[in-house]
Protein backbone atom coordinates (compact mmCIF):
# COMPACT_ATOMS: atom_id res chain seq x y z
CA UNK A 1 0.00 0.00 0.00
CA UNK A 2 1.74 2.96 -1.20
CA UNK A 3 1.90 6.38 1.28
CA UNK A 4 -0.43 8.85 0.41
CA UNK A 5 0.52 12.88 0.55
CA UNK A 6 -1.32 12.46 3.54
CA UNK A 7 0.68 9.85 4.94
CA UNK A 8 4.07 11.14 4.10
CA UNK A 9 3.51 14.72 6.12
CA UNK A 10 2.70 12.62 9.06
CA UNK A 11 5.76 10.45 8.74
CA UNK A 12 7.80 13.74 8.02
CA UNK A 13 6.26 15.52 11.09
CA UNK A 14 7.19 12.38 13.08
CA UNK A 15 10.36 12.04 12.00
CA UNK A 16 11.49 15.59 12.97
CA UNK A 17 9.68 15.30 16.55
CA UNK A 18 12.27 12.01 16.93
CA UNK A 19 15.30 13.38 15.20
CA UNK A 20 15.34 10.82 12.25
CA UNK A 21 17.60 12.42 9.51
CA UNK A 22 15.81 13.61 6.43
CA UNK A 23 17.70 11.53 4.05
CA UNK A 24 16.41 7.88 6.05
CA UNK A 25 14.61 6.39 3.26
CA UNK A 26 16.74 7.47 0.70
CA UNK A 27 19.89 6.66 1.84
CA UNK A 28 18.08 3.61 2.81
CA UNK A 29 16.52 2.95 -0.35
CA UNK A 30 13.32 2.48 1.42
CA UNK A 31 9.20 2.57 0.31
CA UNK A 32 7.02 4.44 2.52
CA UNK A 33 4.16 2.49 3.21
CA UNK A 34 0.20 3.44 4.13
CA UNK A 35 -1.51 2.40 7.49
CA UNK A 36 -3.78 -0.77 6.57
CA UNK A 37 -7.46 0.07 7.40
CA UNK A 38 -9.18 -3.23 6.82
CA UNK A 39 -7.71 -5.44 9.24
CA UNK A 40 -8.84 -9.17 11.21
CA UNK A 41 -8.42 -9.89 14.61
CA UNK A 42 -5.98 -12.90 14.63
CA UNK A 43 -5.50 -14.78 18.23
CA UNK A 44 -3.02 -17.14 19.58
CA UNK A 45 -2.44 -20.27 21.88
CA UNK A 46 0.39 -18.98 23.32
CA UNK A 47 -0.79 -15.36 23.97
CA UNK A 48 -3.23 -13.55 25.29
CA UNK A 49 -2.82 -10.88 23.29
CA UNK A 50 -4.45 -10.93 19.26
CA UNK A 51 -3.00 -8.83 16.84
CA UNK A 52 -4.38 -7.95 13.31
CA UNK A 53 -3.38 -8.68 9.69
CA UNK A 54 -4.55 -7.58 6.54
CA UNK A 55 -7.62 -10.62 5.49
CA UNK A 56 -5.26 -11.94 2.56
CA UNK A 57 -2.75 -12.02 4.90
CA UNK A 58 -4.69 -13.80 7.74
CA UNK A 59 -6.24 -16.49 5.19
CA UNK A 60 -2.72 -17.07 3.86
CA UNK A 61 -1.53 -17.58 7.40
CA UNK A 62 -4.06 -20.12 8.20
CA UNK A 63 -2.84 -22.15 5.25
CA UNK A 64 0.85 -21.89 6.01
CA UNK A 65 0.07 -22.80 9.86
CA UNK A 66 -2.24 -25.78 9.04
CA UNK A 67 0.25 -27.32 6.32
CA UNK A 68 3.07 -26.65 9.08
CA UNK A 69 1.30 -28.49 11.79
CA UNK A 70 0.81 -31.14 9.54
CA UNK A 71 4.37 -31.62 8.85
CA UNK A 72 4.62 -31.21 13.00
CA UNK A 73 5.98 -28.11 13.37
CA UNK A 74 5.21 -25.25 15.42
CA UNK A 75 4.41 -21.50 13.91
CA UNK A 76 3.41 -19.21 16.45
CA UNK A 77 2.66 -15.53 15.62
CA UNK A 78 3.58 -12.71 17.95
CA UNK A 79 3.31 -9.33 16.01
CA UNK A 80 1.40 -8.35 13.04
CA UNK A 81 -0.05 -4.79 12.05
CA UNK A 82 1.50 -1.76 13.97
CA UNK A 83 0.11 2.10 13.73
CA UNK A 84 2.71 4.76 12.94
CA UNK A 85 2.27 5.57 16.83
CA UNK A 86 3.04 2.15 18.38
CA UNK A 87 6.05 2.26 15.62
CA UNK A 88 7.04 6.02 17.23
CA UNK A 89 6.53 4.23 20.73
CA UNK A 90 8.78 1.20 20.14
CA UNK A 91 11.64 3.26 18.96
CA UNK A 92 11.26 6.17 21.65
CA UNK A 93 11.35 3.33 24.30
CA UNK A 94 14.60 1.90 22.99
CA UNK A 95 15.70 5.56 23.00
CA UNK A 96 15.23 6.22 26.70
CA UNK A 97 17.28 3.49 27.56
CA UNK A 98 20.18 5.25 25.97
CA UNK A 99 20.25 3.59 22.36
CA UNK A 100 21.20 5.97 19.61
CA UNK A 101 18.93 6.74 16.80
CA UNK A 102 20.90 4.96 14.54
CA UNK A 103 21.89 1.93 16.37
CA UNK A 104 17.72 1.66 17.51
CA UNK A 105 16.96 1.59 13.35
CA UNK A 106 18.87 -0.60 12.16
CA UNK A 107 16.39 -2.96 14.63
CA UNK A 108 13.35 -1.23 13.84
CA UNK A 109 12.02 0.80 10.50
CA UNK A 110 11.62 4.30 11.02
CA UNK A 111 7.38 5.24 11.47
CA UNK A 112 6.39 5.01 7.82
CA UNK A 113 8.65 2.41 6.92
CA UNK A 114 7.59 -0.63 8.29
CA UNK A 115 5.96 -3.52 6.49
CA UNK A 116 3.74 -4.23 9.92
CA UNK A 117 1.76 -1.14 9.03
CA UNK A 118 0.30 -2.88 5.64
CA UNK A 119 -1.06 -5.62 7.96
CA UNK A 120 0.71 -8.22 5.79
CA UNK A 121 4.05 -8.53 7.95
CA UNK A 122 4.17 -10.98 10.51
CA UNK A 123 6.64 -12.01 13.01
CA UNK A 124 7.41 -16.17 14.10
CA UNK A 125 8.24 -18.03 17.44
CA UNK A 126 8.12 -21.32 17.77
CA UNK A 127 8.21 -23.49 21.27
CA UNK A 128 11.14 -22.91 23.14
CA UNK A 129 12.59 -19.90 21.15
CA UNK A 130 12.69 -16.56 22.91
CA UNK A 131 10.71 -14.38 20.67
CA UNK A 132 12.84 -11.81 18.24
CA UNK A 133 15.68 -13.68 18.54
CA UNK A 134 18.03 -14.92 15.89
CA UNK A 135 18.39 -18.55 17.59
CA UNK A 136 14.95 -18.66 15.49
CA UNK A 137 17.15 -19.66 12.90
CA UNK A 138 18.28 -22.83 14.49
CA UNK A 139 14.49 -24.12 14.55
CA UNK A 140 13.22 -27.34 12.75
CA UNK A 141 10.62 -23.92 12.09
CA UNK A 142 12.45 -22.03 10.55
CA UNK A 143 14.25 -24.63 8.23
CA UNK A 144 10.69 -25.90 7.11
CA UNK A 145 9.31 -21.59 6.37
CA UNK A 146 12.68 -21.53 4.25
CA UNK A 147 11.71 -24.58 2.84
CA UNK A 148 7.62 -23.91 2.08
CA UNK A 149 6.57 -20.61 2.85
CA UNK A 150 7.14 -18.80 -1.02
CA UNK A 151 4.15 -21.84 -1.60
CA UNK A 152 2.09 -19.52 0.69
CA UNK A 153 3.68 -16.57 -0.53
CA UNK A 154 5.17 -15.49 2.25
CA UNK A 155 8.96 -14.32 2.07
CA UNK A 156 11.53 -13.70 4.82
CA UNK A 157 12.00 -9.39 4.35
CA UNK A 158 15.36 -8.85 6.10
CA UNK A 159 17.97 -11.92 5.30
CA UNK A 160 21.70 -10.90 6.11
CA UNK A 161 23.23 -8.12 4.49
CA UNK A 162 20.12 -6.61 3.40
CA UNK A 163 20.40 -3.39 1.23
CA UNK A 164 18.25 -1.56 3.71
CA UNK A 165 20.47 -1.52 6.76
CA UNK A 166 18.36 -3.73 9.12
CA UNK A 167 19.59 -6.51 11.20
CA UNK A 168 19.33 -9.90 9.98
CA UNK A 169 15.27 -11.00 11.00
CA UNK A 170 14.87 -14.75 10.47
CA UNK A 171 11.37 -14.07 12.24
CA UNK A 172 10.33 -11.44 9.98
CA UNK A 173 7.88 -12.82 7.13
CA UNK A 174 5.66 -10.69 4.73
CA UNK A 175 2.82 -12.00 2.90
CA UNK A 176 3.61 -10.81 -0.77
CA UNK A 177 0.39 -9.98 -3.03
């Protein structure tokens, strides 16, 4: 979902209130993105808390969790759509603990940025993984996603090295349209 003008004089307004530089995306080579509006309530086993997802992105999901637990593995789902605000919060609160800017996004996308505010970006634990972690990558999980989840059209977004500065996510999937 491309920004709108809309959306890209809130993101600018945001950015100078948390002293992003001006150049981010482009030195970042980075797509602003538009807050998803039609979203489903998704819930968990594992959680108490739901979180939402675009419904293409929620139907896909169902598919790619049913054909895992057939195959016996374990998908869980702990983040999906975030606001520009609960973006803004996430950084600030790394920032108060004395991160800098820059060292807080190259973890997290600048408000704007983010694939979780299209409601088709999803984040993946499994049983006994700590939850944003890159031991995720030693998983019996995260071997089968590499294996299966482009049939489901889901696609890891940040592998190592990436071209947009972000730390390597093996629990970051997006559901691509």
């Amino acid at each position: 979902m491309k920004a709108t003008e809309r959306d890209l004089l809130q993101i600018a307004y945001l950015h100078k209130k948390m002293g992003i530089p001006e150049d981010y995306a482009e030195s970042r080579l980075l797509v602003p993105y538009s807050e998803a509006t039609e979203l489903v309530k998704v819930e968990n086993d594992f959680d108490p808390r739901c979180f939402y997802l675009s419904v293409d992105t929620k139907i896909a999901l169902s598919h790619l969790q049913e054909a895992a637990h057939h195959q016996q593995i374990d998908l869980q789902v702990y983040s999906g759509f975030r606001s520009y605000e609960y973006q803004r919060r996430l950084i600030e609160d790394r920032i108060i603990t004395g991160e800098p800017i820059e060292t807080v996004l190259s973890f997290l996308a600048a408000p704007g940025y983010s694939e979780h505010h299209t409601g088709r970006a999803i984040d993946l634990t499994t049983s006994g993984c700590t939850a944003g972690c890159e031991e995720f990558e030693a998983t019996e999980a995260f071997k089968w996603l590499e294996a299966n989840a482009d049939k489901y059209n889901f696609k890891m977004s940040y592998p190592r090295s990436n071209p947009w500065g972000f730390v390597y996510e093996p629990w970051h999937w997006a559901y691509q349209i």
